[in-house]
PDB file of N, CA and C in Angstrom:
ATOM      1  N   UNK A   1       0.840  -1.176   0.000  1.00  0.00           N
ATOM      2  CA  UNK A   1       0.000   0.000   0.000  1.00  0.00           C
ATOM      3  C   UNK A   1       0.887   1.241   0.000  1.00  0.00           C
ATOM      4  N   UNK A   2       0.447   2.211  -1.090  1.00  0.00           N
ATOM      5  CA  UNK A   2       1.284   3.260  -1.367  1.00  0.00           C
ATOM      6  C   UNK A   2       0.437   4.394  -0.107  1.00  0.00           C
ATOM      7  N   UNK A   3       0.392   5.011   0.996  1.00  0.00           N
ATOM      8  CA  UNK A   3      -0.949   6.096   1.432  1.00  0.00           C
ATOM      9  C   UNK A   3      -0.519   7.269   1.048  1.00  0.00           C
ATOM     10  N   UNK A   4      -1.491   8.361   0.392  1.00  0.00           N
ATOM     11  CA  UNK A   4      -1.260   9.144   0.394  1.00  0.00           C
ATOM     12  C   UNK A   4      -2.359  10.493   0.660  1.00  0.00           C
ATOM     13  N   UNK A   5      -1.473  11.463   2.035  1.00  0.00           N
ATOM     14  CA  UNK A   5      -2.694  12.247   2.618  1.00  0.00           C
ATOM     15  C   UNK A   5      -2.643  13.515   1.485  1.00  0.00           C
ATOM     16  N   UNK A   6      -3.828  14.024   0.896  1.00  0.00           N
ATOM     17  CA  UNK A   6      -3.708  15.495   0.730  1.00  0.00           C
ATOM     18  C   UNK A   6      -4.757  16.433   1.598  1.00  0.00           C
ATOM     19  N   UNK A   7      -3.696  16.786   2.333  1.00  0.00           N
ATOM     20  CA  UNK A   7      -4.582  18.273   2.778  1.00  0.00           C
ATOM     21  C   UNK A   7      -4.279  19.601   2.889  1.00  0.00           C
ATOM     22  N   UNK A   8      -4.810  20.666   3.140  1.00  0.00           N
ATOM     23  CA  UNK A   8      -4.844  22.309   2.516  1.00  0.00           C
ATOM     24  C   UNK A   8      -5.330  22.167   1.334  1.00  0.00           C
ATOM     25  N   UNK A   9      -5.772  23.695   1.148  1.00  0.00           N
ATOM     26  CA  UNK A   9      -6.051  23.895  -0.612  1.00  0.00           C
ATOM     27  C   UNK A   9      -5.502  23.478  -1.550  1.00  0.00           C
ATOM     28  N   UNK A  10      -6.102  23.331  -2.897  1.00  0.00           N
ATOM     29  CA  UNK A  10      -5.549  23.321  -3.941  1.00  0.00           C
ATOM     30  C   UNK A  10      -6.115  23.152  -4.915  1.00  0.00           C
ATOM     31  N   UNK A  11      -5.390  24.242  -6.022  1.00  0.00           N
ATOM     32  CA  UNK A  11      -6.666  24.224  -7.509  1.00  0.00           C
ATOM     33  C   UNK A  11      -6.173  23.082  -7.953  1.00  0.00           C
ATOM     34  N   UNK A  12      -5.337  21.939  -8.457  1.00  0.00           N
ATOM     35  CA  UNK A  12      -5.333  21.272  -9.256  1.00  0.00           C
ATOM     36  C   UNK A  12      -4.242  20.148  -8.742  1.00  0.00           C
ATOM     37  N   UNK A  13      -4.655  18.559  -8.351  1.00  0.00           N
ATOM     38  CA  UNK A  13      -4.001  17.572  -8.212  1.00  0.00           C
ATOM     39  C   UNK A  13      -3.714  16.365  -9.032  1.00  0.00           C
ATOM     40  N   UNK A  14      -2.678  15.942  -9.586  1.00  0.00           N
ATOM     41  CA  UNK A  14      -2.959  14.868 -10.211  1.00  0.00           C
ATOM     42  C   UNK A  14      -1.994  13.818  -9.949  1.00  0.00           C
ATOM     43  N   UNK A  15      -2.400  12.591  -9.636  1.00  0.00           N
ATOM     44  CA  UNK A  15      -1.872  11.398  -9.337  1.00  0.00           C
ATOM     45  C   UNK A  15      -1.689  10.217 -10.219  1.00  0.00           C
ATOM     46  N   UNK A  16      -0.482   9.865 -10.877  1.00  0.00           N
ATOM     47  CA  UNK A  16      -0.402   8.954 -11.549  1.00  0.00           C
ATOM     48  C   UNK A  16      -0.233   7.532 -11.091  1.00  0.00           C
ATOM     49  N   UNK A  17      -0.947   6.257 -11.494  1.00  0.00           N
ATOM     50  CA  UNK A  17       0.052   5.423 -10.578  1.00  0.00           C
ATOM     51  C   UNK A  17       0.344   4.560 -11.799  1.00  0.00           C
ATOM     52  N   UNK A  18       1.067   3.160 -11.461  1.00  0.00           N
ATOM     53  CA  UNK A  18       1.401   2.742 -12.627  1.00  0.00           C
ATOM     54  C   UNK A  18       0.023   1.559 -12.887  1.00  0.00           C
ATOM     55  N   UNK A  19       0.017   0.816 -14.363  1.00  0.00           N
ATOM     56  CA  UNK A  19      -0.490   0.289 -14.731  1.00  0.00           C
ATOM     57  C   UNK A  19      -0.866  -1.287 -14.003  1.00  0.00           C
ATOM     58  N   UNK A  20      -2.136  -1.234 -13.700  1.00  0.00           N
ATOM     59  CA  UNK A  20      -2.245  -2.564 -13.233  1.00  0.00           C
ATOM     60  C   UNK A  20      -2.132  -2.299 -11.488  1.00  0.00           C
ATOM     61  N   UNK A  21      -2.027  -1.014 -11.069  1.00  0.00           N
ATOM     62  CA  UNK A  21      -1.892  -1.240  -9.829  1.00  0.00           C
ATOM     63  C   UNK A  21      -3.536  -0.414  -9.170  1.00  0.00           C
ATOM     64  N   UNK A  22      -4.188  -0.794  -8.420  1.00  0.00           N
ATOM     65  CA  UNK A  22      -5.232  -0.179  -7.822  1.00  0.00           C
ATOM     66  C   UNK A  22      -5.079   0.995  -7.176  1.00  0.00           C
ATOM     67  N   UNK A  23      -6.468   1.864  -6.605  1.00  0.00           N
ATOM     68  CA  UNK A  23      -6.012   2.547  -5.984  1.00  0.00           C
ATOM     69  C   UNK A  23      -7.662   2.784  -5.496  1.00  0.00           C
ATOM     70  N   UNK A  24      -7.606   3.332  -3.687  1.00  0.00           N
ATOM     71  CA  UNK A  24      -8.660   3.648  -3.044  1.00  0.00           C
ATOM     72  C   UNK A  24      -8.870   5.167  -2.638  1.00  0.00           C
ATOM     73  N   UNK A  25      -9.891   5.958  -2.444  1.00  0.00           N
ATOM     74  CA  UNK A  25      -9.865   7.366  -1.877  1.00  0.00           C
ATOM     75  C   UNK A  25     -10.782   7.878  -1.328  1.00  0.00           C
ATOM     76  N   UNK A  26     -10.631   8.368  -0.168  1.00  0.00           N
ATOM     77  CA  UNK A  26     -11.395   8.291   1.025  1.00  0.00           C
ATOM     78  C   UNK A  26     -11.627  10.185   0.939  1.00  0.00           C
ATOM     79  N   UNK A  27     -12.609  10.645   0.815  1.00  0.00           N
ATOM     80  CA  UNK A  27     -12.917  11.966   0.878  1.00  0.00           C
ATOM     81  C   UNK A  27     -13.587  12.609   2.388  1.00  0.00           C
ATOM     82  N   UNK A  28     -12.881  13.289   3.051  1.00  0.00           N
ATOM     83  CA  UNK A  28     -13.087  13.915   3.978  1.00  0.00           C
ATOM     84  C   UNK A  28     -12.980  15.379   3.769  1.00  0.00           C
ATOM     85  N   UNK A  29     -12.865  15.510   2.515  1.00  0.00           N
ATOM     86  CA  UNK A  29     -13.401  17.187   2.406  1.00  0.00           C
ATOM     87  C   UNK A  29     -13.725  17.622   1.401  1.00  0.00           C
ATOM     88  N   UNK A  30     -13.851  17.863   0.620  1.00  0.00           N
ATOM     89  CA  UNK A  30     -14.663  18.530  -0.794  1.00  0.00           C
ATOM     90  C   UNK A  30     -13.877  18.790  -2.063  1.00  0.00           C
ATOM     91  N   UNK A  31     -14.108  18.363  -2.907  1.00  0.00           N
ATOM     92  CA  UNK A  31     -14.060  18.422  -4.171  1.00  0.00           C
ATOM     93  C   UNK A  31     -14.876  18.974  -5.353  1.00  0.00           C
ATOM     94  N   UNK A  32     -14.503  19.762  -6.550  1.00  0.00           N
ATOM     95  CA  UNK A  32     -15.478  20.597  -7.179  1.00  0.00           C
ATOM     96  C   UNK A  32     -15.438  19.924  -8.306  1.00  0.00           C
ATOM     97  N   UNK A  33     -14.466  19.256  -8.694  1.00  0.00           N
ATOM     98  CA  UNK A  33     -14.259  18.317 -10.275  1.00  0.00           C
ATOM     99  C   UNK A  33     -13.297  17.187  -9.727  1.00  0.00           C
ATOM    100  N   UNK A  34     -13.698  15.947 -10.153  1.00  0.00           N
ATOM    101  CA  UNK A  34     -12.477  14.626 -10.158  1.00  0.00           C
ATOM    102  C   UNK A  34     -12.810  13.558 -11.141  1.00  0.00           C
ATOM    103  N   UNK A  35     -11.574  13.522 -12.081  1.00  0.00           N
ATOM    104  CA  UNK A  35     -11.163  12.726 -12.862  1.00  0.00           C
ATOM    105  C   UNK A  35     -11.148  11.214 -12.356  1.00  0.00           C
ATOM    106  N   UNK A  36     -11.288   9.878 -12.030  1.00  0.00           N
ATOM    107  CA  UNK A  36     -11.155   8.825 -11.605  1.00  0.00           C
ATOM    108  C   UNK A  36     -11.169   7.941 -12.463  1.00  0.00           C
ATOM    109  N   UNK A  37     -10.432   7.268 -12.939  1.00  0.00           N
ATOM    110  CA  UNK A  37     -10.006   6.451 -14.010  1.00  0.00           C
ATOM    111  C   UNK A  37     -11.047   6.624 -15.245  1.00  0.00           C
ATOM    112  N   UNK A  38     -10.697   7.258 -15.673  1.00  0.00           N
ATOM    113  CA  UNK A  38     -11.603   8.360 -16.825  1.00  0.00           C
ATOM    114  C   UNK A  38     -12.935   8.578 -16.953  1.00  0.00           C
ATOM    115  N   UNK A  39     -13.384   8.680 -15.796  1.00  0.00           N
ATOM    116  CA  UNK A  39     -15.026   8.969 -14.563  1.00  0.00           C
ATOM    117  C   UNK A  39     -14.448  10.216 -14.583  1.00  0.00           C
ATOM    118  N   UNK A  40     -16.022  11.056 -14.999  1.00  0.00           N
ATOM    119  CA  UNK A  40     -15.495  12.596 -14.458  1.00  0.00           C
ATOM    120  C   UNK A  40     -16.637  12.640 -13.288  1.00  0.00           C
ATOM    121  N   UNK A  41     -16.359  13.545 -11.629  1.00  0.00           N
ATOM    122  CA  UNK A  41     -17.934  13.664 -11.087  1.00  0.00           C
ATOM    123  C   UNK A  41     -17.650  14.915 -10.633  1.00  0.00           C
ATOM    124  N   UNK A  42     -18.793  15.243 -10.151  1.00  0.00           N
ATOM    125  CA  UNK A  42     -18.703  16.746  -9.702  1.00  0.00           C
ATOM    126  C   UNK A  42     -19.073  17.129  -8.684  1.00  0.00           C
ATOM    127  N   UNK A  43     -18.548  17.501  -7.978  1.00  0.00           N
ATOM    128  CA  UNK A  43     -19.247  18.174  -6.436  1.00  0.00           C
ATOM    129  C   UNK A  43     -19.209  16.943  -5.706  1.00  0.00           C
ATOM    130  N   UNK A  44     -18.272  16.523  -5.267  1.00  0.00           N
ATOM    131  CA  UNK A  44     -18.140  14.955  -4.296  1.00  0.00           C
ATOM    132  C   UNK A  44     -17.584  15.685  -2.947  1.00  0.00           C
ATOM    133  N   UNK A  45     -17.964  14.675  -2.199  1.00  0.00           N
ATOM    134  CA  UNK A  45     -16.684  14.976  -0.436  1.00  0.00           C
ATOM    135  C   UNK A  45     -17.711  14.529   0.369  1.00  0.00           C
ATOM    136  N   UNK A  46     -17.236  15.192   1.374  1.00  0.00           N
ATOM    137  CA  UNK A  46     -17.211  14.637   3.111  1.00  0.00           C
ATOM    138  C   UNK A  46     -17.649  13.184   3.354  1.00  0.00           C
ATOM    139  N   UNK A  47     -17.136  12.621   3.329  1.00  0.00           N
ATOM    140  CA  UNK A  47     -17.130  11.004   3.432  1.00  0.00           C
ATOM    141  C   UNK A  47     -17.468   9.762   1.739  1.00  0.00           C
ATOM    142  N   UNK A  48     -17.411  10.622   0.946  1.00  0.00           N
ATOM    143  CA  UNK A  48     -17.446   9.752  -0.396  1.00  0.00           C
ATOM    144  C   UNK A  48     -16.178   8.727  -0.297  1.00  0.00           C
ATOM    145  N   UNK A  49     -16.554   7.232  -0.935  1.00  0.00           N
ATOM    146  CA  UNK A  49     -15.037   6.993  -1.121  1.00  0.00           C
ATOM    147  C   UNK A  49     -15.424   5.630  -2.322  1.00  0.00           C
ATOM    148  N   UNK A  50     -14.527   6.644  -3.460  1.00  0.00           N
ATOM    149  CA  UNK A  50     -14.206   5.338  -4.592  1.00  0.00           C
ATOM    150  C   UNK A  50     -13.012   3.987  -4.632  1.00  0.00           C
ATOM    151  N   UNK A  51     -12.968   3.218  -5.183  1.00  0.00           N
ATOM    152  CA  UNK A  51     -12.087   2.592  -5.919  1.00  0.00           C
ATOM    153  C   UNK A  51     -12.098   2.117  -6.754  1.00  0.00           C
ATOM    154  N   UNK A  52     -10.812   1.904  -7.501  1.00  0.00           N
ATOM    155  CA  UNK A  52     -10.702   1.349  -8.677  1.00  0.00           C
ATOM    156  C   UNK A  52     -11.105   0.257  -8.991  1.00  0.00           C
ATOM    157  N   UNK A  53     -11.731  -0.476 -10.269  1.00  0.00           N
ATOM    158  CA  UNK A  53     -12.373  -1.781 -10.452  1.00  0.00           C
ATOM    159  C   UNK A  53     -11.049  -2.563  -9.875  1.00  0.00           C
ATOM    160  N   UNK A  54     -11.604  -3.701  -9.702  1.00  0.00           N
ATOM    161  CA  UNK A  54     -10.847  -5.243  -9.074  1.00  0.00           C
ATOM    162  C   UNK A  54      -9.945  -4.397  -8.421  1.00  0.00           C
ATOM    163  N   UNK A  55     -10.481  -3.553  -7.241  1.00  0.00           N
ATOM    164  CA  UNK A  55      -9.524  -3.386  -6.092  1.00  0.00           C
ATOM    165  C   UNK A  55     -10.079  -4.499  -5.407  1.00  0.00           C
ATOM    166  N   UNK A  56      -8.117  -5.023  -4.321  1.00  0.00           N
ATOM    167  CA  UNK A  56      -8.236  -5.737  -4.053  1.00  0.00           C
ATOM    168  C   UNK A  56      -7.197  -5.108  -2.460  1.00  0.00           C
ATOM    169  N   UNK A  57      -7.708  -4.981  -1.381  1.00  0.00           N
ATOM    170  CA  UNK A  57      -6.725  -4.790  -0.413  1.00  0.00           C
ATOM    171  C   UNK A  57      -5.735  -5.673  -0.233  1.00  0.00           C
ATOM    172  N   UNK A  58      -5.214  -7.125  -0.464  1.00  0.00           N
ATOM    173  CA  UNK A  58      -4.102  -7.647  -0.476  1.00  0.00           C
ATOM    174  C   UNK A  58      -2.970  -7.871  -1.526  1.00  0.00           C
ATOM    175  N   UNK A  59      -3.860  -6.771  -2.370  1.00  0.00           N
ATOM    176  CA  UNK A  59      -2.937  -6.498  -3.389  1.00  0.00           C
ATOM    177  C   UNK A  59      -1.893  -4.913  -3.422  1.00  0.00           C
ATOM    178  N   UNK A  60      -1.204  -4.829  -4.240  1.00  0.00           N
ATOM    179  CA  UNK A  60      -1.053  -3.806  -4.480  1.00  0.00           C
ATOM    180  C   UNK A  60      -1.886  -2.563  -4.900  1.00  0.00           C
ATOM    181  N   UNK A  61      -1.825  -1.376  -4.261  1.00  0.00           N
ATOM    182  CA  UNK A  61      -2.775  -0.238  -4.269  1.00  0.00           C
ATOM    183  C   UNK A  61      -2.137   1.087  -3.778  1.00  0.00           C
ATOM    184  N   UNK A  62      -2.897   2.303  -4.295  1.00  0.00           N
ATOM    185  CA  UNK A  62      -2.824   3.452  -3.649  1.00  0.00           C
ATOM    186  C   UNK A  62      -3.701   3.618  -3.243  1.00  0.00           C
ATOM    187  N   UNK A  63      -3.865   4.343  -1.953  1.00  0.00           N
ATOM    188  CA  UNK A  63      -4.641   4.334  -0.305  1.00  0.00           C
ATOM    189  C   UNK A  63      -4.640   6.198  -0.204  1.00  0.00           C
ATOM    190  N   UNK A  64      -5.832   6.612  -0.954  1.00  0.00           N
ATOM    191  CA  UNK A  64      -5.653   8.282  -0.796  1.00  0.00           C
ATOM    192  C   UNK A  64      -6.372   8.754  -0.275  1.00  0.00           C
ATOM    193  N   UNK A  65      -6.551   9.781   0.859  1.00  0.00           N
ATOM    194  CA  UNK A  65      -7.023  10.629   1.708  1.00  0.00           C
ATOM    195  C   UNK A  65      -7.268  12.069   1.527  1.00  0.00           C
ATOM    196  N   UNK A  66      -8.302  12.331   1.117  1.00  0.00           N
ATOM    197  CA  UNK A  66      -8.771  14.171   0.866  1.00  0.00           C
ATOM    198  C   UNK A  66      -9.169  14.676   2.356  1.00  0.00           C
ATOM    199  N   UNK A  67      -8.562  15.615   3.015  1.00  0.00           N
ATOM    200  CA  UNK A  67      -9.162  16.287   3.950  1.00  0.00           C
ATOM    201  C   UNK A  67      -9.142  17.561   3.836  1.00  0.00           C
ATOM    202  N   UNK A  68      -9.305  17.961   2.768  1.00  0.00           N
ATOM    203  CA  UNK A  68      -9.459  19.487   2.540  1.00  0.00           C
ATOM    204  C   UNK A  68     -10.244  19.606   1.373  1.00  0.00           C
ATOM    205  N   UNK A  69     -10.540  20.871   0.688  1.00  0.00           N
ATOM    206  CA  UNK A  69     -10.400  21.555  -0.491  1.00  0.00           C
ATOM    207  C   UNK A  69     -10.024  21.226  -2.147  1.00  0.00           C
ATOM    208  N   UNK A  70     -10.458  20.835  -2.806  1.00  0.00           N
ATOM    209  CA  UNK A  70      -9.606  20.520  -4.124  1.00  0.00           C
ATOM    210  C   UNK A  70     -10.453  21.492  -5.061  1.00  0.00           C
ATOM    211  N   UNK A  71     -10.118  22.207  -5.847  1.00  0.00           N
ATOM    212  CA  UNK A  71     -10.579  22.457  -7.115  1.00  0.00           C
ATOM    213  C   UNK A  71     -11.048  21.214  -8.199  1.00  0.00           C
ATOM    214  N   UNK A  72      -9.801  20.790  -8.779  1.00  0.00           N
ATOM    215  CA  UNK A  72      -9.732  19.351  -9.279  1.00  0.00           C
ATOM    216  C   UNK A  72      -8.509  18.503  -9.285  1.00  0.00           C
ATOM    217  N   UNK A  73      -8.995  17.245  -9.126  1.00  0.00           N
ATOM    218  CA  UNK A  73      -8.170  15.919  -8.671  1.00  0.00           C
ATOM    219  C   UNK A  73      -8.620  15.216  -9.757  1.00  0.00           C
ATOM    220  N   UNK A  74      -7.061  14.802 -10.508  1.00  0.00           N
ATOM    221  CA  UNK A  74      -7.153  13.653 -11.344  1.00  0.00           C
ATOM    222  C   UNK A  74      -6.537  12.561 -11.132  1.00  0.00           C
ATOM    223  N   UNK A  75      -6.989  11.394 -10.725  1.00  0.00           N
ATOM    224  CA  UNK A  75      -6.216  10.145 -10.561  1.00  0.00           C
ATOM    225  C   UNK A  75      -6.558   9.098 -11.903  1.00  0.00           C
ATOM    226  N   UNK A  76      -5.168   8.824 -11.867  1.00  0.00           N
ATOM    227  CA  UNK A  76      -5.395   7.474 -13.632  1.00  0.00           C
ATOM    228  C   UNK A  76      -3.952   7.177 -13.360  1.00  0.00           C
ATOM    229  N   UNK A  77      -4.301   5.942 -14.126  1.00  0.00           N
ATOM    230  CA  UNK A  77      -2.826   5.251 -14.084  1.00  0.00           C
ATOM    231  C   UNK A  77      -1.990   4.846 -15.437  1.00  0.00           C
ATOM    232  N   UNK A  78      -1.341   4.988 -15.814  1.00  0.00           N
ATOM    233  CA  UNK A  78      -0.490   4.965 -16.727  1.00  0.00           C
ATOM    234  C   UNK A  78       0.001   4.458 -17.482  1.00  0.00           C
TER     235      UNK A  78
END
């Protein structure tokens, strides 16, 4: 498990991971646009949480945490 926290503001995040690897994201604060494996949604947060198809927790994954603010967040993998 890769975790990764973002918090404070920010207009624009983007997270690559590599191919074949999952990834989970736990929203504890608000979002106005997010990209998710080429899912666009709009207006998501305070407790939303996606993952990637055939996530699998004993596999390999990224483990991401919003507790703030985003303009927009793009996660896809590569």
């Amino acid at each position: 498990m890769v975790p990764i926290q973002i918090s404070g503001g920010a207009q624009e995040i983007s997270v690559v991971r590599p191919a074949g690897v999952a990834v989970r994201v736990h929203l504890k604060g608000w979002i106005s646009e997010m990209v998710f494996d080429e899912q666009t949604f709009g207006g998501i947060g305070h407790l939303a949480r996606l993952q990637s198809s055939g996530f699998d927790p004993a596999g390999p994954y990224y483990d991401i945490e919003v507790t703030s603010y985003a303009q927009m967040i793009t996660i896809a993998s590569a």
